[in-house]
C-alpha atoms as a PDB file:
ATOM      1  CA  UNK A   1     -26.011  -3.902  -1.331  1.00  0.00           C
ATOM      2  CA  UNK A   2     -23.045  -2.104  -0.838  1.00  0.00           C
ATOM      3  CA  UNK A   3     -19.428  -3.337  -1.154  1.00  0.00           C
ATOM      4  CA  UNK A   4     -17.760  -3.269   2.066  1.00  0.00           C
ATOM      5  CA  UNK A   5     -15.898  -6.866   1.585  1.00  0.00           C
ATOM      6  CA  UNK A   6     -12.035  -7.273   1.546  1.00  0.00           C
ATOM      7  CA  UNK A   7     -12.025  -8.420  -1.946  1.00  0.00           C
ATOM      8  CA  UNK A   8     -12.965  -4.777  -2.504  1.00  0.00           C
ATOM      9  CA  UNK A   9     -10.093  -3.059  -0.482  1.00  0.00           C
ATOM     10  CA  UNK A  10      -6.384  -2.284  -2.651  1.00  0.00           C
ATOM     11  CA  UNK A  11      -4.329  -5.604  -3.110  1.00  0.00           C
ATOM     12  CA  UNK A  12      -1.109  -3.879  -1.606  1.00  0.00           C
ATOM     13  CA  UNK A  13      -3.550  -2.780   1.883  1.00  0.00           C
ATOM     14  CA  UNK A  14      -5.389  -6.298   1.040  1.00  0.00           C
ATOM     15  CA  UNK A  15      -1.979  -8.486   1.826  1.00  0.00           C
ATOM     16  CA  UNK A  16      -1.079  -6.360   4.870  1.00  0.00           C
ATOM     17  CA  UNK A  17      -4.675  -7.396   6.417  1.00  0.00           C
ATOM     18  CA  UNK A  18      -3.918 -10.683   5.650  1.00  0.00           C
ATOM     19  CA  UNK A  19      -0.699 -11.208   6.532  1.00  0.00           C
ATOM     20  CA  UNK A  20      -2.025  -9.790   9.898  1.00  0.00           C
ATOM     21  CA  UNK A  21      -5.147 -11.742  10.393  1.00  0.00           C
ATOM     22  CA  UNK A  22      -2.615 -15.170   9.705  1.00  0.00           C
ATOM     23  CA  UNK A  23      -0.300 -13.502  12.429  1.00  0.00           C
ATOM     24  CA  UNK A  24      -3.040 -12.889  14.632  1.00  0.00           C
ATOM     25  CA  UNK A  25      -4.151 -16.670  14.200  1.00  0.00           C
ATOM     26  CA  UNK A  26      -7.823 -15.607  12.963  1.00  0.00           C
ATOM     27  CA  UNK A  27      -9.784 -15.386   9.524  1.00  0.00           C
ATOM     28  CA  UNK A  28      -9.909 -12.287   7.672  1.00  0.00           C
ATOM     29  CA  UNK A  29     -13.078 -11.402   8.162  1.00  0.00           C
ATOM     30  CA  UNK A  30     -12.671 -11.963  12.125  1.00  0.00           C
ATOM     31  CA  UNK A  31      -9.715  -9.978  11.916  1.00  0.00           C
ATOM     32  CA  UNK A  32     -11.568  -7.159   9.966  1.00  0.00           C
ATOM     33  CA  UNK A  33     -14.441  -7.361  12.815  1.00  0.00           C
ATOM     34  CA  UNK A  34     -12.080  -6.507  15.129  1.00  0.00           C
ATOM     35  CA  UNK A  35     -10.145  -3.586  13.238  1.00  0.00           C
ATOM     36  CA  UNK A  36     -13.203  -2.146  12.955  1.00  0.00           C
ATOM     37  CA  UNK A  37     -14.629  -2.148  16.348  1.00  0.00           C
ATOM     38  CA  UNK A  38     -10.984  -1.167  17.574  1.00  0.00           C
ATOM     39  CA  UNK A  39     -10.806   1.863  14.965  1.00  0.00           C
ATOM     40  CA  UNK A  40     -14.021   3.174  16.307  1.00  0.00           C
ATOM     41  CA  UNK A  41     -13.398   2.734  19.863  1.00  0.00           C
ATOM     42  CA  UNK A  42     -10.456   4.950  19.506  1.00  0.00           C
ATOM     43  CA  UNK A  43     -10.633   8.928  18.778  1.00  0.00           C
ATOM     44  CA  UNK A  44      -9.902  10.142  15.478  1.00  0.00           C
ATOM     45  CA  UNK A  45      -9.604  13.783  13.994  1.00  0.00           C
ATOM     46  CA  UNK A  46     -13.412  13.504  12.402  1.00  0.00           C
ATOM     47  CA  UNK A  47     -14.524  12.944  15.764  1.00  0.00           C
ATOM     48  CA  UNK A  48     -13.746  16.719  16.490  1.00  0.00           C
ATOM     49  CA  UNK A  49     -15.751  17.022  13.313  1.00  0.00           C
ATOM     50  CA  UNK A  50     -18.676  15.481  15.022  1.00  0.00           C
ATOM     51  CA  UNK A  51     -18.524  17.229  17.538  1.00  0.00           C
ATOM     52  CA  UNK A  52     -18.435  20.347  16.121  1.00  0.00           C
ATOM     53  CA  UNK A  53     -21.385  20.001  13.954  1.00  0.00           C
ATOM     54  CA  UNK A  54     -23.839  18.595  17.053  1.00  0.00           C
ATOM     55  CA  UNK A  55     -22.589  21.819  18.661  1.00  0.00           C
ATOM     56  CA  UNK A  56     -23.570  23.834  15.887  1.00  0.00           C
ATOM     57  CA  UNK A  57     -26.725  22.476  15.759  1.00  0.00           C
ATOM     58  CA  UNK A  58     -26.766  20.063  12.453  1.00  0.00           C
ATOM     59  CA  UNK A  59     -28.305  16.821  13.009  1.00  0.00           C
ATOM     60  CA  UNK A  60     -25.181  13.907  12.623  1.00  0.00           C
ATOM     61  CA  UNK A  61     -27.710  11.420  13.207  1.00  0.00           C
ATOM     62  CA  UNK A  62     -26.049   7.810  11.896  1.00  0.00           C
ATOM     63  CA  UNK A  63     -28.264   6.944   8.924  1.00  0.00           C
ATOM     64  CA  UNK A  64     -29.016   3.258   8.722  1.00  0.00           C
ATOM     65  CA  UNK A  65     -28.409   2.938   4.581  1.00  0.00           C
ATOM     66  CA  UNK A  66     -27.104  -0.098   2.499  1.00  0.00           C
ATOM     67  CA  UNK A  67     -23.510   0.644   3.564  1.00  0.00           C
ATOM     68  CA  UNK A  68     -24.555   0.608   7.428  1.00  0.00           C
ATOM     69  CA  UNK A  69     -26.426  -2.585   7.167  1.00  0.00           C
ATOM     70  CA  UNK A  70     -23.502  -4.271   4.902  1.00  0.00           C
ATOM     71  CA  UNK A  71     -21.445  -3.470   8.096  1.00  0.00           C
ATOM     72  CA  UNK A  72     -24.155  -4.894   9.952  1.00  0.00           C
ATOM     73  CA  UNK A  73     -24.354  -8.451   7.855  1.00  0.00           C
ATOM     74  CA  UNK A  74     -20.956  -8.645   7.049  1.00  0.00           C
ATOM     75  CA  UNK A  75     -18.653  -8.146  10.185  1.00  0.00           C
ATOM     76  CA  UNK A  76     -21.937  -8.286  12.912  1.00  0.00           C
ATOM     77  CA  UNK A  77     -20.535  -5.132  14.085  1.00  0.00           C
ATOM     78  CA  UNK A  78     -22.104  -3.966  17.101  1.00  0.00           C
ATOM     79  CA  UNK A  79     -24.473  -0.901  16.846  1.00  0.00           C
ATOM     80  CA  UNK A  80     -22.939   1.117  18.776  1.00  0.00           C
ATOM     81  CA  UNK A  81     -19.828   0.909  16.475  1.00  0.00           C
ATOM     82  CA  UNK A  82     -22.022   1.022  13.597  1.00  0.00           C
ATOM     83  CA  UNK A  83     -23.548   4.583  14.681  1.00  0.00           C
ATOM     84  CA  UNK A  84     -19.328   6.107  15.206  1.00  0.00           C
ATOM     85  CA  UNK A  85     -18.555   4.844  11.563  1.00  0.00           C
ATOM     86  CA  UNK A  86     -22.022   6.504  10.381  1.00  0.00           C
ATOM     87  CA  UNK A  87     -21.348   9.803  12.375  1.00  0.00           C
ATOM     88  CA  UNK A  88     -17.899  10.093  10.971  1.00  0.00           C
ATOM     89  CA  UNK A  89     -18.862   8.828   7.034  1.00  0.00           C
ATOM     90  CA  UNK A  90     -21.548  11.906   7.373  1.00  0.00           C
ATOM     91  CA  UNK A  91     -19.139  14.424   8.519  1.00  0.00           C
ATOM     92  CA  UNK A  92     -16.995  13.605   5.690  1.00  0.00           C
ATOM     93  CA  UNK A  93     -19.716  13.691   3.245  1.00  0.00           C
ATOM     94  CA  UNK A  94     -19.013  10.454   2.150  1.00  0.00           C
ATOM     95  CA  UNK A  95     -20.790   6.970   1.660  1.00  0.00           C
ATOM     96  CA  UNK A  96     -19.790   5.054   4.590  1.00  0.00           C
ATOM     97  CA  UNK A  97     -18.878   2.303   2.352  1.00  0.00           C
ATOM     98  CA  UNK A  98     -16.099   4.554   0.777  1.00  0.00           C
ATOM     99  CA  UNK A  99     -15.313   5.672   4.733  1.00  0.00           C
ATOM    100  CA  UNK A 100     -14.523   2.289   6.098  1.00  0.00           C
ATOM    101  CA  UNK A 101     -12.676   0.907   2.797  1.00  0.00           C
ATOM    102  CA  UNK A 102     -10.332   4.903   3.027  1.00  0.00           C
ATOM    103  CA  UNK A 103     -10.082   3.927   7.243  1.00  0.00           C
ATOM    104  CA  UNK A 104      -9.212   0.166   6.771  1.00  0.00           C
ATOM    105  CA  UNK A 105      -6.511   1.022   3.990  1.00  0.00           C
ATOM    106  CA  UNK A 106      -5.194   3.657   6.472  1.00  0.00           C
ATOM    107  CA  UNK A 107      -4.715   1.150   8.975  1.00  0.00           C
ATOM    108  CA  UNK A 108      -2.927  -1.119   6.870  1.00  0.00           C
ATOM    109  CA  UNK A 109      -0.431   1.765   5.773  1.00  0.00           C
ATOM    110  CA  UNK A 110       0.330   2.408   9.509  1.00  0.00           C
ATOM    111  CA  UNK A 111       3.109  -0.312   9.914  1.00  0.00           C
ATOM    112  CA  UNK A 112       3.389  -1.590  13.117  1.00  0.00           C
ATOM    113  CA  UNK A 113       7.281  -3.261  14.661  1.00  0.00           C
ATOM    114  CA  UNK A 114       5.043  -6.647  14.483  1.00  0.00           C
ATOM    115  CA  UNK A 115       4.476  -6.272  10.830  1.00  0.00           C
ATOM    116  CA  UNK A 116       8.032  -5.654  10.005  1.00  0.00           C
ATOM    117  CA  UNK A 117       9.381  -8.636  11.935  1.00  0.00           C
ATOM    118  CA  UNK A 118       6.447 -11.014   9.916  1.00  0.00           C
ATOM    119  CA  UNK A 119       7.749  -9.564   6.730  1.00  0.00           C
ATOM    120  CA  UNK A 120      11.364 -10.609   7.754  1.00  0.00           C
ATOM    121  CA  UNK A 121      10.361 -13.705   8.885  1.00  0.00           C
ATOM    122  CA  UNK A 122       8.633 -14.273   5.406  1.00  0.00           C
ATOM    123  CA  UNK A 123      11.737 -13.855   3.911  1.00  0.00           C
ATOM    124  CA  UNK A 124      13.658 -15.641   6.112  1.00  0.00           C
ATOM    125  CA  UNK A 125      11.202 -18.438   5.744  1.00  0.00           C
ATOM    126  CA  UNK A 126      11.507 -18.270   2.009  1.00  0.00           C
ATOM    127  CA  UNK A 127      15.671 -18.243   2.056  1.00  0.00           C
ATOM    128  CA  UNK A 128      16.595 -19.749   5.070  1.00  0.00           C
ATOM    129  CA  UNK A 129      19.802 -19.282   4.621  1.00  0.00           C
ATOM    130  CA  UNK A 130      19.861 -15.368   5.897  1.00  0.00           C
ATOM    131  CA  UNK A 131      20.886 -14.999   9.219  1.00  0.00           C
ATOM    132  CA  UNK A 132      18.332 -12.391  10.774  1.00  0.00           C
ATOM    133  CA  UNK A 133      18.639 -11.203  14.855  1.00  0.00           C
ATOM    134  CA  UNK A 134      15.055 -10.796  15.140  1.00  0.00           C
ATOM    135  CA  UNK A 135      15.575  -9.266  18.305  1.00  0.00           C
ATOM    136  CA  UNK A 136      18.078  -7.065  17.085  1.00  0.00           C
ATOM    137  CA  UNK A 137      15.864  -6.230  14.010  1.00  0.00           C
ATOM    138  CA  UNK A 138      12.864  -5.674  16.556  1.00  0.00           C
ATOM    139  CA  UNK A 139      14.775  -2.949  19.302  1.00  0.00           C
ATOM    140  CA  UNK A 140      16.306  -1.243  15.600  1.00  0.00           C
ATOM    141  CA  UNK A 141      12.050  -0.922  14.693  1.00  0.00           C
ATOM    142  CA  UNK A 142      11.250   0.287  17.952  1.00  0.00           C
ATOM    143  CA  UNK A 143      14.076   2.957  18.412  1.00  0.00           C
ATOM    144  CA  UNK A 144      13.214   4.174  14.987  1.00  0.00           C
ATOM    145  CA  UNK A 145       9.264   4.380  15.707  1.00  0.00           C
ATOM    146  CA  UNK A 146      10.417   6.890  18.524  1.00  0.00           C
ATOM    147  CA  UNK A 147      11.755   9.312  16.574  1.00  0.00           C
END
């Protein structure tokens, strides 16, 4: 069967997962479920891909291999979620496998103002002693992001 587990994602993307499955109160592997579905809900740039290629006529018809039925066993991702992740891993010409591990580590290098305040908090935790404004620290994250 394919690999498609956490254990096989990049420790550094691995422990931002984590650390945001604990945040969001649920296990990894309910957290993952829920990346996933939310990363193919939403448009990306292979979706244009797609697109293109049903317009030009080649068949991006969501092949139901090893990799697509991992997804299926492991998170019980709905089909219709299953089919976008398919589409997309044939458009890039790769293994869907590879696809979801390259989307789910892009994810976790997209830091979001909630992961910076957990991080500080970490620290915090670990020397309480530091005086953080974690409101202060969260409007500095936010007016950066806006740039």
């Amino acid at each position: 069967m394919a690999d498609i587990y956490p254990h096989d994602l990049a420790e550094t993307s691995l422990a931002v997962l984590r650390r945001r499955a604990e945040t969001a109160g649920l296990p990894l592997n309910d957290y993952l479920r829920h990346e996933l579905v939310a990363l193919a809900r939403r448009r990306n740039s292979m979706d244009t891909v797609v697109e293109f290629l049903d317009e030009q006529g080649w068949r991006v018809d969501p092949t139901v291999d090893t990799g697509a039925l991992a997804l299926i066993q492991v998170y019980d991702l709905p089909t219709d979620v299953v089919a976008v992740w398919c589409r997309r891993a044939y458009a890039a010409k790769l293994p869907i496998e590879t696809y979801v591990r390259q989307e789910l580590t892009a994810s976790a290098r997209r830091a979001t103002v909630e992961d910076a305040l957990t991080e500080l908090a970490a620290v915090q935790a670990v020397n309480p002693d530091l005086d953080i404004d974690m409101a202060a620290v969260a409007d500095a994250v936010r007016y950066a992001r806006a740039w």
